[in-house]
Protein backbone atom coordinates (compact mmCIF):
# COMPACT_ATOMS: atom_id res chain seq x y z
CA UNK A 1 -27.87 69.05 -71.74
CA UNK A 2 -25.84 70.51 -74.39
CA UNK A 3 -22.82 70.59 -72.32
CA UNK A 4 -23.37 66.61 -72.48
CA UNK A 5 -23.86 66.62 -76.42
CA UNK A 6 -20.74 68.78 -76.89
CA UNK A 7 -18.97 66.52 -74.51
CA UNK A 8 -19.74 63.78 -76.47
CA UNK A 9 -19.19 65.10 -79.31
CA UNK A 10 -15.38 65.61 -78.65
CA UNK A 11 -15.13 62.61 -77.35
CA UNK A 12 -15.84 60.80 -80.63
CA UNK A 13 -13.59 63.51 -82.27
CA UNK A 14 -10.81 62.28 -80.54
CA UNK A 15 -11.21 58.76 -80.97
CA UNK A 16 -11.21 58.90 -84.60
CA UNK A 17 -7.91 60.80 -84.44
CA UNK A 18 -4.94 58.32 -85.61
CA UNK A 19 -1.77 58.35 -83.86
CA UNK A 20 1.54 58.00 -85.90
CA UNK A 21 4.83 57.50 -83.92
CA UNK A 22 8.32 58.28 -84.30
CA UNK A 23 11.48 57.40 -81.92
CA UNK A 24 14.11 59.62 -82.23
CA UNK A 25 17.30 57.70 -80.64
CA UNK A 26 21.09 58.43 -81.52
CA UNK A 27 19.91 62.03 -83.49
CA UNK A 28 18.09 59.81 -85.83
CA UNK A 29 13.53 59.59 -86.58
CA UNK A 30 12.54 55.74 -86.48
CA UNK A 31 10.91 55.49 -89.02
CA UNK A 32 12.10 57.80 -91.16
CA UNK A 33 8.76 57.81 -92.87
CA UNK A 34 5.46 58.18 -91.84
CA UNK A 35 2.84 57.93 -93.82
CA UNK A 36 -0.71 59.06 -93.23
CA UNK A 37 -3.86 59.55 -94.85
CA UNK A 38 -5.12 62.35 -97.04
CA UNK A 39 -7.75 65.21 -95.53
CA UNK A 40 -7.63 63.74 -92.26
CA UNK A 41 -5.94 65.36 -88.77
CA UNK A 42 -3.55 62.86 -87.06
CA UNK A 43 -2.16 63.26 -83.77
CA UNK A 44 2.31 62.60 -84.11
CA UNK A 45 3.91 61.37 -80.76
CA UNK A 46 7.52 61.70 -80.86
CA UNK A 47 9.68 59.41 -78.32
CA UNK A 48 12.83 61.23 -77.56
CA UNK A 49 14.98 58.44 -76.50
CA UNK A 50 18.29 60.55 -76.81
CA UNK A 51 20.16 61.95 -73.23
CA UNK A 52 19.68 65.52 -74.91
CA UNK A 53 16.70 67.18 -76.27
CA UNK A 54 15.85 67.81 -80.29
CA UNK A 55 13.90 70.09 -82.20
CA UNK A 56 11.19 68.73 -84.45
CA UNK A 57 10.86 70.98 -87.31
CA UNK A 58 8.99 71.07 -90.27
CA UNK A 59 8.75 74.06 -92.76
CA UNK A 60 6.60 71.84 -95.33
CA UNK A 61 4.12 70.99 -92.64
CA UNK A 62 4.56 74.41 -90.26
CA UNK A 63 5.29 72.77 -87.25
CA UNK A 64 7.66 73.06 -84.77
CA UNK A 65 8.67 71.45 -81.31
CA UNK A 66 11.23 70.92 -78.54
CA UNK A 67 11.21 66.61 -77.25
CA UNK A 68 12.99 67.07 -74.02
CA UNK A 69 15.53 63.98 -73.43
CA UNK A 70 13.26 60.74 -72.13
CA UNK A 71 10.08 62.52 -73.18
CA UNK A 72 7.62 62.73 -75.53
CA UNK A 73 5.74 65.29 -77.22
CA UNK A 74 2.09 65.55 -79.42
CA UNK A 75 1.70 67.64 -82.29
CA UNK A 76 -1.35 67.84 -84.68
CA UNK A 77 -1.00 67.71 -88.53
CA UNK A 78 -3.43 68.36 -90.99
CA UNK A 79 -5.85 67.85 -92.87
CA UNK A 80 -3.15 67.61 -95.46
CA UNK A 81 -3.30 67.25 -99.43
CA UNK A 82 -1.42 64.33 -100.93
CA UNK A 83 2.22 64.96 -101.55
CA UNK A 84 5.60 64.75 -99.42
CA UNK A 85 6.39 66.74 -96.19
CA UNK A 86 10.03 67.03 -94.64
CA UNK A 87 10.78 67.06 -91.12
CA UNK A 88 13.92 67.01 -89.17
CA UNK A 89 15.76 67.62 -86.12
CA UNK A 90 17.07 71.55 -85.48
CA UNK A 91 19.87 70.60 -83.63
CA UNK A 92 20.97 67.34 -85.15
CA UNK A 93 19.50 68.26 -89.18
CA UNK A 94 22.49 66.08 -90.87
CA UNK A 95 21.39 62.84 -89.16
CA UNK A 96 17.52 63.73 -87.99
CA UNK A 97 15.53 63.42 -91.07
CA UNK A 98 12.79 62.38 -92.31
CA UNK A 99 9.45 62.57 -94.60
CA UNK A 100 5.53 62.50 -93.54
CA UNK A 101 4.15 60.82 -97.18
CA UNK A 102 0.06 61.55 -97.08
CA UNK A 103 -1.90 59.53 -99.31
CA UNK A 104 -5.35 59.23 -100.69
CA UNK A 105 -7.23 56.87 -98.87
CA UNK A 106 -9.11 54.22 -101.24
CA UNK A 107 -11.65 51.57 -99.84
């Protein structure tokens, strides 16, 4: 029984999880910026359109990750204070930019 309730439990977890993307396609993140909301996890799905593989990086939001060419790849971020995060590609940094904004979330 409490296998079920924990079961449960993650499910509904996991469906209140956003998902942001981003394209990455000729060394450069479509969009550039993302923005998400404030003290919340989101799940990121980068699309790695390119014929060679980047290197999502972020120092700002401690995350780091290798898109093989024609794949994609998850990561997790936050819960995050408001503010500004930069991202970018390792091995394409002058061209594969970009900024995760995270904003309070008024209803």
């Amino acid at each position: 029984m409490l296998f079920v309730v924990l079961s449960l439990t993650n499910a509904v977890k996991a469906a209140e999880t956003k998902t942001y993307h981003l394209v990455l396609e000729n060394h450069v993140f479509f969009p550039s910026e993302v923005t998400i909301p404030a003290n919340q996890k989101v799940k990121l799905i980068i699309t790695n359109k390119d014929a060679s593989p980047e290197e999502f990086d972020s120092f700002d939001l401690n995350r780091e990750r290798v898109v093989f060419a024609g794949k994609q790849a998850k990561i997790f971020i936050g819960p995050l204070p408001p503010g500004k995060y930069e991202f970018f590609g390792e091995f394409h940094p002058e061209s594969a930019r970009g900024i995760v904004i995270v904003k309070e979330v008024t209803q």
